[in-house]
N, C-alpha and C. Protein backbone atom coordinates (compact mmCIF):
# COMPACT_ATOMS: atom_id res chain seq x y z
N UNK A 1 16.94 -2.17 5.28
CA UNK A 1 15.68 -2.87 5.52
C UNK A 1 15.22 -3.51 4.22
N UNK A 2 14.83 -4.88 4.54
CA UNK A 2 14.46 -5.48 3.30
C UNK A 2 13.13 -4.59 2.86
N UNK A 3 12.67 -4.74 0.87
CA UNK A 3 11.89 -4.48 0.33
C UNK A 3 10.67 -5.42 0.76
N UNK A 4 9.32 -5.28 0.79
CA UNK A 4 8.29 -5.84 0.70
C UNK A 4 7.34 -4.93 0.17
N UNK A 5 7.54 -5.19 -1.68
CA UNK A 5 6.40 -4.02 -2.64
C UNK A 5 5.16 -4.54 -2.83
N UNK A 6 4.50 -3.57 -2.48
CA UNK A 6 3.14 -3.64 -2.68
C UNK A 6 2.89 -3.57 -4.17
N UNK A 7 1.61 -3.84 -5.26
CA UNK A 7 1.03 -4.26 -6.03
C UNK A 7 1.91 -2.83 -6.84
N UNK A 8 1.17 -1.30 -6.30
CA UNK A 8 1.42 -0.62 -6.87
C UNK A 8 3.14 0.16 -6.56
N UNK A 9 3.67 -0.59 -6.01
CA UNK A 9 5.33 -0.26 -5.82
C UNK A 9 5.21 0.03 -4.09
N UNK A 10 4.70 0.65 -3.24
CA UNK A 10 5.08 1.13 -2.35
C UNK A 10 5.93 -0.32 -1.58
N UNK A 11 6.54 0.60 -0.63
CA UNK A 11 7.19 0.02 0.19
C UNK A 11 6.44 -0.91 1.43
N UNK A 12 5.93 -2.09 1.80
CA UNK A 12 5.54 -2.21 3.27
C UNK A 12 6.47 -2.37 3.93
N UNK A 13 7.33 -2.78 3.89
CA UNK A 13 8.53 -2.94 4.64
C UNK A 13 8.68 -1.51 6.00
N UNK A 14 8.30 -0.32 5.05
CA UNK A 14 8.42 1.03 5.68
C UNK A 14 7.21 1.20 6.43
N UNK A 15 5.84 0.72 5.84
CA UNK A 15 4.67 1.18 6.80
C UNK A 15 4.04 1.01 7.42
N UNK A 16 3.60 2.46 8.16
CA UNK A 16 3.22 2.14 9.62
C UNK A 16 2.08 1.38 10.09
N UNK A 17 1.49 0.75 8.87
CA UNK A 17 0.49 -0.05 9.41
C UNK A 17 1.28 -1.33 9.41
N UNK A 18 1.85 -1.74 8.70
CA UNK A 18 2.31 -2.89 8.22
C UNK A 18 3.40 -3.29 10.07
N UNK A 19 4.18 -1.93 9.85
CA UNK A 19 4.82 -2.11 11.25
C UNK A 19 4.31 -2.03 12.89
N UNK A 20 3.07 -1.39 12.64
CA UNK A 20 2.15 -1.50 13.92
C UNK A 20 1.22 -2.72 14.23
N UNK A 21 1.28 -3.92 12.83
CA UNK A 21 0.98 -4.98 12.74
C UNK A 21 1.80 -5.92 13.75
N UNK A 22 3.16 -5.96 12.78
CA UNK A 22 4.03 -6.91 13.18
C UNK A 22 4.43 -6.86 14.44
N UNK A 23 4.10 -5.58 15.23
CA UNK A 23 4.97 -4.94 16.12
C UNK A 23 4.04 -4.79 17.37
N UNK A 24 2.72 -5.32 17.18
CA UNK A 24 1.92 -4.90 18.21
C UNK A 24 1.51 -3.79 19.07
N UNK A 25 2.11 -2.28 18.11
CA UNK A 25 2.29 -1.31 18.86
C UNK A 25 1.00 -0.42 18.68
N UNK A 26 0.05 -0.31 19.36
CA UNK A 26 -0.92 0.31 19.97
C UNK A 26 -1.00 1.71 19.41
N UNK A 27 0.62 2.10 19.58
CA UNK A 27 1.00 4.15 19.90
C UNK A 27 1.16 4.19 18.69
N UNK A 28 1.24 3.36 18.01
CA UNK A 28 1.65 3.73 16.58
C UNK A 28 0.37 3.48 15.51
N UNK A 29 0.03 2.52 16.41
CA UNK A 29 -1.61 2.45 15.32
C UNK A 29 -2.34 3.77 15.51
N UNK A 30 -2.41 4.42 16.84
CA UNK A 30 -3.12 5.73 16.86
C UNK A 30 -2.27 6.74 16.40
N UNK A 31 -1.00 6.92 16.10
CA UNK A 31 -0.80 8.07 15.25
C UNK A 31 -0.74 7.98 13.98
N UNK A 32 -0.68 6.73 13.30
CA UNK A 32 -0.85 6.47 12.26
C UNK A 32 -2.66 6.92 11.58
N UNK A 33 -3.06 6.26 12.12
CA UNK A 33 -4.71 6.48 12.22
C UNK A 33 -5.07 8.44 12.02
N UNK A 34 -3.95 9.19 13.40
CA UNK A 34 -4.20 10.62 13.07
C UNK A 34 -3.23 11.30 11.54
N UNK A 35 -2.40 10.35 11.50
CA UNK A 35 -1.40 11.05 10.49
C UNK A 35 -2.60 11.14 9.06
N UNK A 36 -3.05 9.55 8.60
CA UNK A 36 -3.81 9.14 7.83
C UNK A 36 -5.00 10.17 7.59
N UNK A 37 -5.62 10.19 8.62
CA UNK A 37 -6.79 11.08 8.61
C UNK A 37 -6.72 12.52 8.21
N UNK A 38 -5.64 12.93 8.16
CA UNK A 38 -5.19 14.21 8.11
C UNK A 38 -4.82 14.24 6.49
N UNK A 39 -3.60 13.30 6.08
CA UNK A 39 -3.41 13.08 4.98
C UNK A 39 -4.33 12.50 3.96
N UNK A 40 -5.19 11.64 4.34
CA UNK A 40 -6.05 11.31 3.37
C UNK A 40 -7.49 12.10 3.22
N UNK A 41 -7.35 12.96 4.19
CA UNK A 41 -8.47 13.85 4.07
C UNK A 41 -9.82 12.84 4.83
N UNK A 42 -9.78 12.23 5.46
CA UNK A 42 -10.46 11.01 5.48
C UNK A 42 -11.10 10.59 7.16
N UNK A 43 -11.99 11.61 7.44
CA UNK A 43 -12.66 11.32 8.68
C UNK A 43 -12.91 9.52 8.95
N UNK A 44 -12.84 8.77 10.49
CA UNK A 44 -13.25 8.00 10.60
C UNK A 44 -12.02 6.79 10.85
N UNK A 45 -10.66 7.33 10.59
CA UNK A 45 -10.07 6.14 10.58
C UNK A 45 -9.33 6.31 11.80
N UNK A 46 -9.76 4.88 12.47
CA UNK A 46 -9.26 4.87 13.85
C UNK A 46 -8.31 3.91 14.13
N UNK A 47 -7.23 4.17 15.02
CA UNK A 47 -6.23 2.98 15.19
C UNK A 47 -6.77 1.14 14.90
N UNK A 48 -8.16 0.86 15.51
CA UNK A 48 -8.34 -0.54 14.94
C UNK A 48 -8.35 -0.98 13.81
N UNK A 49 -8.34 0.14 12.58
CA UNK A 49 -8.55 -0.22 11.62
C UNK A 49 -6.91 -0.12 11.12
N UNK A 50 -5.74 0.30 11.77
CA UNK A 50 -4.83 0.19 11.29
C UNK A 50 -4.17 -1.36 11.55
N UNK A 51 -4.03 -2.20 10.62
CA UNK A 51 -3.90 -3.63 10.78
C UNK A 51 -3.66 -4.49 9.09
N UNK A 52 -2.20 -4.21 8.96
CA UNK A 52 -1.93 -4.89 7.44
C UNK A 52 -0.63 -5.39 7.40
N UNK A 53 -0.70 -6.33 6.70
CA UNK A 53 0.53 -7.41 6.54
C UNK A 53 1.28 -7.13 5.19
N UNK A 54 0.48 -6.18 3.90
CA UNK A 54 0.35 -6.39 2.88
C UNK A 54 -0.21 -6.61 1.55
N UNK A 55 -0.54 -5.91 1.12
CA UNK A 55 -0.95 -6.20 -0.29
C UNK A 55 -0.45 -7.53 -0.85
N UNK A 56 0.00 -7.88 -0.73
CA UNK A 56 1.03 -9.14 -1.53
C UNK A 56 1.22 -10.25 -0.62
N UNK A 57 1.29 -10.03 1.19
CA UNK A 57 1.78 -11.15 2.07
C UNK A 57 0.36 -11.70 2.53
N UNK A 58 1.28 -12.92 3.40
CA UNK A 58 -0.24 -13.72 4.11
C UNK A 58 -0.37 -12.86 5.11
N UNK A 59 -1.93 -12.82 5.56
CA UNK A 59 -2.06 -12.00 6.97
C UNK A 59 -3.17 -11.25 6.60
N UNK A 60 -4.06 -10.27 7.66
CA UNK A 60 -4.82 -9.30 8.18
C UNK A 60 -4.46 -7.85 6.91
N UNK A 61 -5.53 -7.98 6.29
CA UNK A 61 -5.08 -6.31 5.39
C UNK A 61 -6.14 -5.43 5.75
N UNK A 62 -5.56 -4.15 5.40
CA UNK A 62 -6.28 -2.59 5.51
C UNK A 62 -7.66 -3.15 5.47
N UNK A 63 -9.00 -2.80 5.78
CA UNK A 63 -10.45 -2.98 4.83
C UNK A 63 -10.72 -2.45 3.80
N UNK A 64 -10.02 -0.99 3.13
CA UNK A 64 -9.78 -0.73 2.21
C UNK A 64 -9.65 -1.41 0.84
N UNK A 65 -8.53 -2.39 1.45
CA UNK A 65 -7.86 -3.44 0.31
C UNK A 65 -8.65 -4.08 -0.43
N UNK A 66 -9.89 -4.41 0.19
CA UNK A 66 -10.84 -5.24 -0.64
C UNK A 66 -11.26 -4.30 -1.58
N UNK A 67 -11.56 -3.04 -2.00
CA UNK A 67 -12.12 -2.04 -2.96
C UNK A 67 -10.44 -1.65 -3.74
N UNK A 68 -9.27 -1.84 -3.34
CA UNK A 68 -8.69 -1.49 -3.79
C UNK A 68 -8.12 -1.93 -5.61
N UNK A 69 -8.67 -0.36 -6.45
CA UNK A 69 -8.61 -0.66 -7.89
C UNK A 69 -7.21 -1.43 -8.57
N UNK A 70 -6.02 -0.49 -8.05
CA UNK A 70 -5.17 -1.32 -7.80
C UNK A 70 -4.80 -2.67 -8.13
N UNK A 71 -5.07 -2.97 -7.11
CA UNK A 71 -5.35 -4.57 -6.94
C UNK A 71 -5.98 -5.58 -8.07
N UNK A 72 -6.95 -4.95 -8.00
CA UNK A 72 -8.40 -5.40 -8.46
C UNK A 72 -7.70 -5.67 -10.28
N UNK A 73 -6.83 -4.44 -10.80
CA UNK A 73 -6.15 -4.46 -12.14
C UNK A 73 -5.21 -5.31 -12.15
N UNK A 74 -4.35 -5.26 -11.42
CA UNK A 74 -2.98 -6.38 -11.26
C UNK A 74 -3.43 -7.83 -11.46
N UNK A 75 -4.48 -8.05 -10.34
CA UNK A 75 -5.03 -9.45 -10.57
C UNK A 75 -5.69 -9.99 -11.37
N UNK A 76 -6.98 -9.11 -12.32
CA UNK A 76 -7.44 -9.21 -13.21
C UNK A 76 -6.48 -9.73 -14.64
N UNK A 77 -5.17 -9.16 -14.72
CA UNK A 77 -4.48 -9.21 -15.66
C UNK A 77 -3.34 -10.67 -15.12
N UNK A 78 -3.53 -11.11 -14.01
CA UNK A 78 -2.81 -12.19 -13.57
C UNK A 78 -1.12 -11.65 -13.29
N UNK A 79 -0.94 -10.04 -13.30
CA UNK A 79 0.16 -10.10 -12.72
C UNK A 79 0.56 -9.82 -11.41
N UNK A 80 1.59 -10.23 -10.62
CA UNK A 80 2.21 -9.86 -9.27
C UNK A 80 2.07 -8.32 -8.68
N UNK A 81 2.38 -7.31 -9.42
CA UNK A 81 2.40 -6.05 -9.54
C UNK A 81 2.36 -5.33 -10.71
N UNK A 82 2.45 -3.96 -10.98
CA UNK A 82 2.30 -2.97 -11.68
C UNK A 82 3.27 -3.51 -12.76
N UNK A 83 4.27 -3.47 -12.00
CA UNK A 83 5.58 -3.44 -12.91
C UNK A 83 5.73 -4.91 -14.16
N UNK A 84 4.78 -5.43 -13.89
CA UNK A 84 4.60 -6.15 -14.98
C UNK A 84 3.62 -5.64 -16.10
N UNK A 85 3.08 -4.65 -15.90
CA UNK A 85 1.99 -4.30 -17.36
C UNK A 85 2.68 -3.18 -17.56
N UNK A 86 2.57 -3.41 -19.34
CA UNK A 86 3.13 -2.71 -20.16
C UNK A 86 2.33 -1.27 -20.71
N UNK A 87 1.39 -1.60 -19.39
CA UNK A 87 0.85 0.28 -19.57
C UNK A 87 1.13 1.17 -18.40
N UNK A 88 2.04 0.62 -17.72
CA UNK A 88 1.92 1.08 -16.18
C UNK A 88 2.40 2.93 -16.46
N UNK A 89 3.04 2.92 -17.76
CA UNK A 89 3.71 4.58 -17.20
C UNK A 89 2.31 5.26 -18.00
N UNK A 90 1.90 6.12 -17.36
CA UNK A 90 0.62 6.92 -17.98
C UNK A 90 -0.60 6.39 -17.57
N UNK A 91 -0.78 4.91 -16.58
CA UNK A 91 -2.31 4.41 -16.19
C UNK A 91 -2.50 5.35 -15.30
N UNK A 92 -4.17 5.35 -15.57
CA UNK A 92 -4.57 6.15 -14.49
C UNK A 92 -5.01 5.52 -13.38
N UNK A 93 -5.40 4.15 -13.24
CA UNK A 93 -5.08 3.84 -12.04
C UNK A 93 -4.38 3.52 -10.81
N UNK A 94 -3.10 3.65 -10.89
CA UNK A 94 -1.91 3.69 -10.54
C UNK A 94 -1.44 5.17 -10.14
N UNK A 95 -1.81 5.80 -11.29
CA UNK A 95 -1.16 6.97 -11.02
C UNK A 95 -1.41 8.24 -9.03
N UNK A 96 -2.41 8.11 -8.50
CA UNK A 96 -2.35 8.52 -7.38
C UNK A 96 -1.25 8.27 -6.46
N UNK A 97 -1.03 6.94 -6.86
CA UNK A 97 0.25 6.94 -5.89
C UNK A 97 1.03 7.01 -5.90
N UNK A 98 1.81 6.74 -7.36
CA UNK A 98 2.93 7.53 -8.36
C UNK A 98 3.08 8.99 -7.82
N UNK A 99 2.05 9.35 -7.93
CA UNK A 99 1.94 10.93 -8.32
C UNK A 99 2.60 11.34 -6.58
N UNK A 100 2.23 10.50 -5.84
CA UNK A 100 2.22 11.39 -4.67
C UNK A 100 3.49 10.73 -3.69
N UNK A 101 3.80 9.24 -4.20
CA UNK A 101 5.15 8.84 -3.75
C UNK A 101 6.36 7.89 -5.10
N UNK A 102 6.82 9.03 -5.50
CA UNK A 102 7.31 8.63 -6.69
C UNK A 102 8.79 7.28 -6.33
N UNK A 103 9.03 7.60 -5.21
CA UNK A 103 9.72 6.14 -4.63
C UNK A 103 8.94 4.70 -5.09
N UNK A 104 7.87 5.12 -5.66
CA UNK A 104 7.28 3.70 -5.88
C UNK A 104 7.06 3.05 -7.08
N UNK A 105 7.21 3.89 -7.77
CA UNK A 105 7.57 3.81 -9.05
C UNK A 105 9.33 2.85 -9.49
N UNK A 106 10.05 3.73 -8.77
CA UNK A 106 11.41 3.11 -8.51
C UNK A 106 11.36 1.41 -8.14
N UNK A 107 10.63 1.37 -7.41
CA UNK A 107 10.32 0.18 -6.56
C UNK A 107 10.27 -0.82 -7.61
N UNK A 108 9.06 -0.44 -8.49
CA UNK A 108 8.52 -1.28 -9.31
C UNK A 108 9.47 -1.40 -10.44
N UNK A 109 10.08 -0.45 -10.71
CA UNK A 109 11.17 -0.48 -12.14
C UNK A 109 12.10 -1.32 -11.63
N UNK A 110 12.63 -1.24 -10.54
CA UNK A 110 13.50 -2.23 -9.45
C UNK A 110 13.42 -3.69 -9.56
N UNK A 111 12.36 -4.35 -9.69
CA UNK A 111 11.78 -5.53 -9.37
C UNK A 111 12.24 -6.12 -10.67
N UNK A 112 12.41 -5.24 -12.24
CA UNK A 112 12.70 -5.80 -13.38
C UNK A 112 13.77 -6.12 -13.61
């Protein structure tokens, strides 16, 4: 499966919002929605809100995305992703998702 990395390395290519997007699938926005809620500790998120193309592509993103710090650093500094700043190993903004899917890290070292 082709790569499509998000800002901070992850994969969209792999996720289930990204694929319950493209895919129109209903069953997958609601277990995604329960997986999420569970994993993110995070009352409130309901299948409509599962709906993203991407951090990086054209299209419909998370509502999240707009607060996302992430982001908010990459662009500020005018780069594509992480893997272009030369502080990325040890930032702490980055690091949550490092920390918790270290495949994404790879991702981003990948891209160089």
């Amino acid at each position: 499966m082709d790569k499509l990395i998000a800002c901070c390395g992850l994969n969209c290519a792999t996720c289930e919002a990204r694929i319950a997007t493209i895919t129109d699938d209903d069953e997958l926005r609601r277990s995604t929605a329960e997986k999420w809620t569970v994993l993110y500790n995070a009352s409130g998120i309901t299948p409509e809100m599962i709906n993203c193309t991407g951090c990086r592509m054209e299209g419909v993103k998370l509502a999240h995305i707009s607060e996302c710090q992430i982001i908010k650093c990459v662009r500020s500094k005018g780069f594509s992703t992480c893997a272009e700043c030369p502080d990325m190993d040890g930032c702490t903004t980055v690091e949550i998702i490092h920390k918790h899917s270290p495949e994404a890290v790879l991702n981003l070292r990948n891209l160089n």
